[in-house]
N, C-alpha and C. Protein backbone atom coordinates (compact mmCIF):
# COMPACT_ATOMS: atom_id res chain seq x y z
N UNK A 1 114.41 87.98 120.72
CA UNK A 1 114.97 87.84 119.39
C UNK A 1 115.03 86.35 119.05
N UNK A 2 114.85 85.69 118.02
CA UNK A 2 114.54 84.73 117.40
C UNK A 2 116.10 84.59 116.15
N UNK A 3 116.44 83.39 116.85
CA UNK A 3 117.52 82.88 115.87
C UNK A 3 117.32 81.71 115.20
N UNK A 4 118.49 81.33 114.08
CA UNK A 4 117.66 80.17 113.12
C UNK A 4 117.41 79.00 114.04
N UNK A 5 117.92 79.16 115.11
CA UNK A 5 117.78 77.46 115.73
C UNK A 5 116.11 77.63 116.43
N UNK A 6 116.11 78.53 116.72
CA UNK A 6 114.52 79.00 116.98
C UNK A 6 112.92 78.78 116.39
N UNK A 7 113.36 78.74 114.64
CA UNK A 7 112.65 79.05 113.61
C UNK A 7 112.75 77.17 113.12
N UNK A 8 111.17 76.98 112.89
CA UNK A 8 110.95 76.21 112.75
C UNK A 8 110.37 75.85 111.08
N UNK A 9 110.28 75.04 110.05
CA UNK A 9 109.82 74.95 109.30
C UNK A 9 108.32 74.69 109.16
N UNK A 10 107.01 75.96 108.31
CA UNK A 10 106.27 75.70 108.94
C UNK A 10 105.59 76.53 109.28
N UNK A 11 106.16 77.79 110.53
CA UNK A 11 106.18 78.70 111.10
C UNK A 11 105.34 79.96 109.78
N UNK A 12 104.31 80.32 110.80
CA UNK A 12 103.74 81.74 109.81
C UNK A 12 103.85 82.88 110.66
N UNK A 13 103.86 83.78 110.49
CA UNK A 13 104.39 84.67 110.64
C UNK A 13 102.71 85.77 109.71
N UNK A 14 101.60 85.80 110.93
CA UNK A 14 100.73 86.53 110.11
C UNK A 14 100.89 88.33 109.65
N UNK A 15 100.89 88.93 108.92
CA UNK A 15 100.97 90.21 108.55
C UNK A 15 99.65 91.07 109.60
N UNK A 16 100.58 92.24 109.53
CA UNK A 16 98.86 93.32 109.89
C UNK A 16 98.21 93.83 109.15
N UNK A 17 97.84 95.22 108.56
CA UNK A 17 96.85 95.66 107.53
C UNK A 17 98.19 96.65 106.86
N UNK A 18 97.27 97.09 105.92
CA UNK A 18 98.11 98.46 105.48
C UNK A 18 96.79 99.14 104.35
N UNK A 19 96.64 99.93 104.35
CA UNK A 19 95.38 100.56 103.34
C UNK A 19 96.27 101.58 102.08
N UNK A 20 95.95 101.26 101.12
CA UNK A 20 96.55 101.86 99.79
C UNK A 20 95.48 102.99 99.52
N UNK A 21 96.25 104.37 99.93
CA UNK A 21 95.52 105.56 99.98
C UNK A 21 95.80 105.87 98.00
N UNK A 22 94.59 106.85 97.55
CA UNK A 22 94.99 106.75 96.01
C UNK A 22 96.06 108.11 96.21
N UNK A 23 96.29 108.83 97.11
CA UNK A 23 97.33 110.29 97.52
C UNK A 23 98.78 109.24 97.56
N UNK A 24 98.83 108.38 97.80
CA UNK A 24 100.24 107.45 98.17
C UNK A 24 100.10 106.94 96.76
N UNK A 25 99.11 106.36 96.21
CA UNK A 25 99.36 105.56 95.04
C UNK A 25 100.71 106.46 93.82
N UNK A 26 99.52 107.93 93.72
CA UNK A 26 99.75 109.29 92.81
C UNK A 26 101.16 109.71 93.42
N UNK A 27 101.52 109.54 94.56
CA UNK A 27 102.98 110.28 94.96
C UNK A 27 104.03 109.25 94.36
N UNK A 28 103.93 108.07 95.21
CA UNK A 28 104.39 106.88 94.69
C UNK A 28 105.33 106.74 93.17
N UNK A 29 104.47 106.70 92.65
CA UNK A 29 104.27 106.78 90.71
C UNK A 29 104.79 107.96 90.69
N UNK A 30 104.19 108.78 91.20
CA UNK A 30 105.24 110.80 90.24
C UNK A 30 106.38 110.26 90.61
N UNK A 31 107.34 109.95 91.82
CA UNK A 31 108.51 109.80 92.54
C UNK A 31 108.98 108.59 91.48
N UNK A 32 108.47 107.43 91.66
CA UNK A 32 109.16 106.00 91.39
C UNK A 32 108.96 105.12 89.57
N UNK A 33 107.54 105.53 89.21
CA UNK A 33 106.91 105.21 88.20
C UNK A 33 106.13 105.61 87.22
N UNK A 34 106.59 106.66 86.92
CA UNK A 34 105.47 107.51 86.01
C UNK A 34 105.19 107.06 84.97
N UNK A 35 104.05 106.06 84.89
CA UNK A 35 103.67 105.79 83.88
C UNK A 35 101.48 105.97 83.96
N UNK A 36 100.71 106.25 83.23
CA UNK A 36 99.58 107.11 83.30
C UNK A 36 98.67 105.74 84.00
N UNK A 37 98.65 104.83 84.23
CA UNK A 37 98.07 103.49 84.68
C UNK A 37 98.25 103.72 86.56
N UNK A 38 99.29 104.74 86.67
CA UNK A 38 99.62 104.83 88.27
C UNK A 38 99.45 106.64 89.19
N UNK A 39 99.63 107.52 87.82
CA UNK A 39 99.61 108.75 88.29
C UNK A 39 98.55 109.83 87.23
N UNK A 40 97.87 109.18 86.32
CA UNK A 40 96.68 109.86 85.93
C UNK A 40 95.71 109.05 85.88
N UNK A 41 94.47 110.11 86.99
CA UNK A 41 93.55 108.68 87.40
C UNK A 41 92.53 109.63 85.88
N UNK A 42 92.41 110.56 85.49
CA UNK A 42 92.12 110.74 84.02
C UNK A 42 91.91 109.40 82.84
N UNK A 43 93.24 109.16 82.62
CA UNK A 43 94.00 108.81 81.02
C UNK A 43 93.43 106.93 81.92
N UNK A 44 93.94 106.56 83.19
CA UNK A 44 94.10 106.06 83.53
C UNK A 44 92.34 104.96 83.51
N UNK A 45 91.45 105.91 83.93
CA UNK A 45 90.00 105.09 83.79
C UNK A 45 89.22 105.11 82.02
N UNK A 46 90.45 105.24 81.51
CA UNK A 46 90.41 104.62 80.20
C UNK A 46 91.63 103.72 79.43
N UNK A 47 92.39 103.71 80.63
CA UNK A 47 93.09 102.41 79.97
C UNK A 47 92.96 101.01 80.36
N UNK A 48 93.84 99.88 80.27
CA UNK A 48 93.63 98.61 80.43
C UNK A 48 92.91 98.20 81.74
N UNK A 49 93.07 99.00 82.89
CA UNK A 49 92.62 98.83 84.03
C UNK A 49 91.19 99.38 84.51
N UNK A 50 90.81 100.16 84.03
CA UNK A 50 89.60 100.96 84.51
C UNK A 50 89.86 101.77 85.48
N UNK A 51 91.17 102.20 85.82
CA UNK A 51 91.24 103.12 86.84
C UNK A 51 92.29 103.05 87.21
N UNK A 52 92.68 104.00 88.28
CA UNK A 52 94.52 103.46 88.88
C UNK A 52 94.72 102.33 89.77
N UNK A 53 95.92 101.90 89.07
CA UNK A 53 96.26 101.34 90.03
C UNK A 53 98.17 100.96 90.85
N UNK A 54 98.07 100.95 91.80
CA UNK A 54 99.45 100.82 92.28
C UNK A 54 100.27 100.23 91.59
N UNK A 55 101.47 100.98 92.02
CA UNK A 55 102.71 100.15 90.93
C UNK A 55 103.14 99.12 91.87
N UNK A 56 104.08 98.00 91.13
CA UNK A 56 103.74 96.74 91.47
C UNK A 56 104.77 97.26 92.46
N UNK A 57 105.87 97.89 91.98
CA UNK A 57 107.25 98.14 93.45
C UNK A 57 106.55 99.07 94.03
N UNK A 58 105.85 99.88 94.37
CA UNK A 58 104.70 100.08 95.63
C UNK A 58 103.97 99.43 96.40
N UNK A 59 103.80 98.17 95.64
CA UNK A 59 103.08 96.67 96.51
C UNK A 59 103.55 96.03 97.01
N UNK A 60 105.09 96.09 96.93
CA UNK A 60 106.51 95.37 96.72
C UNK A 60 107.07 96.16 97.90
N UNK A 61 107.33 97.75 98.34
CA UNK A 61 107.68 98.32 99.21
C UNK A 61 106.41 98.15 100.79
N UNK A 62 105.23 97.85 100.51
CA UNK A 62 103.79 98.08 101.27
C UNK A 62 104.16 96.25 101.72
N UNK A 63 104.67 95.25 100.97
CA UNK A 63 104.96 94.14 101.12
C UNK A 63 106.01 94.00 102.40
N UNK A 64 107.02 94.95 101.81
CA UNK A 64 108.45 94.97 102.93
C UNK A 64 108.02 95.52 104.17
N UNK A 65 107.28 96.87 104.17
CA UNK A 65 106.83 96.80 105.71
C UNK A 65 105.76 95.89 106.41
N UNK A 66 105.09 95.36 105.72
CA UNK A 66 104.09 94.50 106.42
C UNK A 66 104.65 92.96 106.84
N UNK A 67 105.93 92.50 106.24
CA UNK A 67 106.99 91.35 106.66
C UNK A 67 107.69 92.02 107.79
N UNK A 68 108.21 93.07 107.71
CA UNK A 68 109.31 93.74 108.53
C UNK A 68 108.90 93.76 110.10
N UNK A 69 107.65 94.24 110.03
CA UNK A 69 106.88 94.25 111.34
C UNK A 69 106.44 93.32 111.72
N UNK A 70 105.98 91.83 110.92
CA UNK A 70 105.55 90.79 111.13
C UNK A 70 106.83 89.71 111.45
N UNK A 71 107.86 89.54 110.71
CA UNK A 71 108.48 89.01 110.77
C UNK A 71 110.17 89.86 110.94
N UNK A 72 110.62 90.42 110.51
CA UNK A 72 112.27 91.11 110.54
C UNK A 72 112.17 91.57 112.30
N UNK A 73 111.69 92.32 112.86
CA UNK A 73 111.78 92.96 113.48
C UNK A 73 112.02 91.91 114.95
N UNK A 74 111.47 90.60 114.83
CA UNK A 74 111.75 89.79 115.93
C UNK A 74 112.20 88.48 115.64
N UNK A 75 113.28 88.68 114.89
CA UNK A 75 114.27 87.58 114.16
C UNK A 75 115.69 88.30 113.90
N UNK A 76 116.96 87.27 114.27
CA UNK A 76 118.44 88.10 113.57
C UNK A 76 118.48 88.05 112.32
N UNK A 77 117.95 88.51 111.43
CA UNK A 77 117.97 88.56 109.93
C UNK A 77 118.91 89.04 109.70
N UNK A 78 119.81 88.46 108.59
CA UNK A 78 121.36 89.27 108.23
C UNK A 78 120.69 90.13 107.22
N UNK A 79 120.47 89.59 105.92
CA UNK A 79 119.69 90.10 104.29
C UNK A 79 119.08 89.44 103.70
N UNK A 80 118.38 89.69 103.29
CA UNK A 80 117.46 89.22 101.78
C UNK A 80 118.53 88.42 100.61
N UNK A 81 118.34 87.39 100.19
CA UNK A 81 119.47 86.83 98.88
C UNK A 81 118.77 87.02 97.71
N UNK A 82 117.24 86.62 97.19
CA UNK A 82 116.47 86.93 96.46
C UNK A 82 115.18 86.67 96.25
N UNK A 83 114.05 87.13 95.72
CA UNK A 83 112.52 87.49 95.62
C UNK A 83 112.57 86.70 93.72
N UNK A 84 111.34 85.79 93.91
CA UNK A 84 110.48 85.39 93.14
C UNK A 84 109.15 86.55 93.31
N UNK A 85 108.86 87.45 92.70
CA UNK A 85 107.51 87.84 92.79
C UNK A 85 106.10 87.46 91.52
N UNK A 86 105.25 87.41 92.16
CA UNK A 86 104.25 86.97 90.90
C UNK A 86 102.97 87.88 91.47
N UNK A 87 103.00 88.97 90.13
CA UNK A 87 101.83 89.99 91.09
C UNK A 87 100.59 89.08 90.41
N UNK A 88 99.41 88.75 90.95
CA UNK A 88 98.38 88.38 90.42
C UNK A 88 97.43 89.40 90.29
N UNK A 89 96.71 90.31 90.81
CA UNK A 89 96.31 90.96 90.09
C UNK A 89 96.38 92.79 90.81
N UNK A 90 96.20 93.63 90.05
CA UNK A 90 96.66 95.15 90.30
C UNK A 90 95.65 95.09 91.98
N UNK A 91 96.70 96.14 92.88
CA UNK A 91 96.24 96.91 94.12
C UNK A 91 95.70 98.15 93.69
N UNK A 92 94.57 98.74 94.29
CA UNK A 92 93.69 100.02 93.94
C UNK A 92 93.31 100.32 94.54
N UNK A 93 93.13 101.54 94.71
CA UNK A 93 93.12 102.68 96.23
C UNK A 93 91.63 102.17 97.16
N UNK A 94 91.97 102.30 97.96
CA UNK A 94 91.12 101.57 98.76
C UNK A 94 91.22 100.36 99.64
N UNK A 95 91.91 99.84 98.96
CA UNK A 95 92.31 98.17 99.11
C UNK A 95 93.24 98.10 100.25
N UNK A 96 92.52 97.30 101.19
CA UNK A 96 93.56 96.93 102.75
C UNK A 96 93.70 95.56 102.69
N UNK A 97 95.60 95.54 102.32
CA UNK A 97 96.33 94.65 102.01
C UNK A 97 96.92 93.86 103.91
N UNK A 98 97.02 92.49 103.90
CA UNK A 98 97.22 92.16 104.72
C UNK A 98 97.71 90.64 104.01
N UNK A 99 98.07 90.06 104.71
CA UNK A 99 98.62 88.47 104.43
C UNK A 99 99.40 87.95 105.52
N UNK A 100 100.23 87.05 105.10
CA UNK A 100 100.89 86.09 105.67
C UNK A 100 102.78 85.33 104.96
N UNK A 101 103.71 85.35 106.27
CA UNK A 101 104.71 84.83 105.30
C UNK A 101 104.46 83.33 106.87
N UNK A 102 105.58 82.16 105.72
CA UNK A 102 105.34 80.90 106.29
C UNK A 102 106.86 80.34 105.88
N UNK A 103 107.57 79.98 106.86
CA UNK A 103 108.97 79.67 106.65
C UNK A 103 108.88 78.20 105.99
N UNK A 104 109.01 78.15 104.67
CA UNK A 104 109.10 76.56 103.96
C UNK A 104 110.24 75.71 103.52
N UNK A 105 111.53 76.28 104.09
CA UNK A 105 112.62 75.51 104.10
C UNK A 105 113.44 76.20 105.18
N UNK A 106 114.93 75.55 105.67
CA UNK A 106 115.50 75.89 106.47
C UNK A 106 116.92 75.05 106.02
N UNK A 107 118.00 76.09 105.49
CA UNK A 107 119.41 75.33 105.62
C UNK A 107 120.39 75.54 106.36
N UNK A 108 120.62 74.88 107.64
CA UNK A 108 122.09 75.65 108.42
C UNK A 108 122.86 75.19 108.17
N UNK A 109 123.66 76.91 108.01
CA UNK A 109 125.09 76.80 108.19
C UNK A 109 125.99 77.20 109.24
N UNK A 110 126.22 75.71 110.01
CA UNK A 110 127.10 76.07 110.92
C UNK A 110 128.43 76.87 110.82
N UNK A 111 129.04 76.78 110.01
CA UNK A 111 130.43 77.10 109.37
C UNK A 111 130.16 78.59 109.22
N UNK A 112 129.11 78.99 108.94
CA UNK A 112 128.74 80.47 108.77
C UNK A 112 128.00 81.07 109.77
N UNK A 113 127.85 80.54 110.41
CA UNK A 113 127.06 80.76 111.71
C UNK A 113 125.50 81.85 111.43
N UNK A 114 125.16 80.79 110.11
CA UNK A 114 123.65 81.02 110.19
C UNK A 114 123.21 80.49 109.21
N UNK A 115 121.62 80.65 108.72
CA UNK A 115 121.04 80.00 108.08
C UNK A 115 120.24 80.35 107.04
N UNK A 116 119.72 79.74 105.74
CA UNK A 116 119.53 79.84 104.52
C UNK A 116 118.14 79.63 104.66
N UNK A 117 116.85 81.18 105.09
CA UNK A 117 115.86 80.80 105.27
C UNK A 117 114.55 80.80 103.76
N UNK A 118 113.92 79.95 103.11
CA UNK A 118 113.01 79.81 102.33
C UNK A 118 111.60 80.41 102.88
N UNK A 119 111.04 81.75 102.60
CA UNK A 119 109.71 82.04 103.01
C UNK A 119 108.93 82.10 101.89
N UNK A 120 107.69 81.47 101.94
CA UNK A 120 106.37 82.22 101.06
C UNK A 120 105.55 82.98 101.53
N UNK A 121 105.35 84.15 101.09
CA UNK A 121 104.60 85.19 101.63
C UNK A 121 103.28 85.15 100.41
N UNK A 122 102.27 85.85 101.04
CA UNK A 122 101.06 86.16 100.43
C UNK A 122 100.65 87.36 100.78
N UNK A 123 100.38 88.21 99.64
CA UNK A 123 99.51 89.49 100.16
C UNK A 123 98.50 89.21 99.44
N UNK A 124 97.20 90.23 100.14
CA UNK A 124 95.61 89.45 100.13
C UNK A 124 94.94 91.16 100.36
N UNK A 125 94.07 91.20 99.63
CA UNK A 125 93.30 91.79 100.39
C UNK A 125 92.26 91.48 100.88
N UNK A 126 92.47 90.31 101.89
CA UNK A 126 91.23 89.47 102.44
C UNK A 126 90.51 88.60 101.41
N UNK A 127 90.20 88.53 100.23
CA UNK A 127 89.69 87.80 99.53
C UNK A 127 90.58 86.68 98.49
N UNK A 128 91.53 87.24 97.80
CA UNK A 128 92.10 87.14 96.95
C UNK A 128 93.53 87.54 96.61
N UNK A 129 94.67 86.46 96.74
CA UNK A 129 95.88 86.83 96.31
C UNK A 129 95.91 88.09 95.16
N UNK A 130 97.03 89.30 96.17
CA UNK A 130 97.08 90.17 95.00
C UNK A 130 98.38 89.92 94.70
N UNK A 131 99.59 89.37 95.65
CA UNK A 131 101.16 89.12 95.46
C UNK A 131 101.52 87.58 96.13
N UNK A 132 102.02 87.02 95.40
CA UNK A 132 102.69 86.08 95.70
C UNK A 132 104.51 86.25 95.86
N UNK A 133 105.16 85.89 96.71
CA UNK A 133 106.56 86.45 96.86
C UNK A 133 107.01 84.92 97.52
N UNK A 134 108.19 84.52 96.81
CA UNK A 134 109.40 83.17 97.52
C UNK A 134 110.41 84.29 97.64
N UNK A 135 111.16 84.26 98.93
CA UNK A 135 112.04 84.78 99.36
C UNK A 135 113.11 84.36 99.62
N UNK A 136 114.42 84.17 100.10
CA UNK A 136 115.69 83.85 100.23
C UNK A 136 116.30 84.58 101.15
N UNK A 137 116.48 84.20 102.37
CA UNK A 137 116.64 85.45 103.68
C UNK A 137 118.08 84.51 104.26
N UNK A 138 118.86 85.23 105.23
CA UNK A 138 120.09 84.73 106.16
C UNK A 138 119.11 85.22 106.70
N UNK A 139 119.73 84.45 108.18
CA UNK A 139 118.80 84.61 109.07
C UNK A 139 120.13 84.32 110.43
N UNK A 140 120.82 84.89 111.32
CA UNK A 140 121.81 84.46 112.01
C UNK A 140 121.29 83.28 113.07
N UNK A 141 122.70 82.70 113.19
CA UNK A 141 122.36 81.45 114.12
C UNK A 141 122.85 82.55 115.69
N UNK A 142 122.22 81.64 116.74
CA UNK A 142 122.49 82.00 117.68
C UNK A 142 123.94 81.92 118.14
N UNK A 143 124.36 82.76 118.62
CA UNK A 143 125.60 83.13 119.38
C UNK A 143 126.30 82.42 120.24
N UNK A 144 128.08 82.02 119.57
CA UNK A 144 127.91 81.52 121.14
C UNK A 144 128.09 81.57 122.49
């Protein structure tokens, strides 16, 4: 386990894959987003996009597990404080999303016994930013 005194500024933290099935896209959207750009691939390869595509809080949830496993899972993370997101351009079935987060600031608080972590993450599908995300994480200090 990895505490803030551990975590260095700097530090990346590479992602693994994840593949955006268009059956997850269509469930996704009926459940979370029904709007015809995400759950009629019909209406949908005649609107603005040419086809479906994922909703952005589906890229946004596909985001959280691919940090979680890369990074949460071997760090004391208390919570999340808050997300800058900037989708650059739509995810579409097919597409195996992978990236990278990179710790770019670090504030401890001793008094709180932990620390105020700054990450930038990137999701990619190998070519081309599809999400850009600044994050705002606690992160616990080590114990004493």
């Amino acid at each position: 386990m990895l505490y803030a005194q551990d975590i260095e500024i700097g530090r990346i933290f590479p992602f693994g894959t994840y593949r955006m099935e268009e059956a997850e896209i269509l469930d996704f959207a009926n459940k979370y987003d029904p709007l015809f750009i995400h759950n009629d691939p019909a209406a949908a390869k005649n609107g603005p996009f040419g086809g479906i595509i994922a909703s952005g809080l589906h890229t946004m949830a596909v985001y959280q597990r691919l940090i979680a496993e890369a990074l949460w899972w071997h760090v004391a993370g208390i919570a999340g404080k808050r997300f800058e997101i900037d989708l650059q351009r739509p995810v579409r079935p097919g597409m195996v999303l992978t990236g990278q987060a990179q710790i770019v600031d670090i504030v401890h608080r001793p008094e709180k016994k932990d620390a105020i972590f700054t990450i930038r993450s990137e999701v990619t599908d190998g070519t081309k930013p599809v999400v850009l995300i600044k994050l705002d994480a606690l992160i616990a200090a080590r114990p004493d």
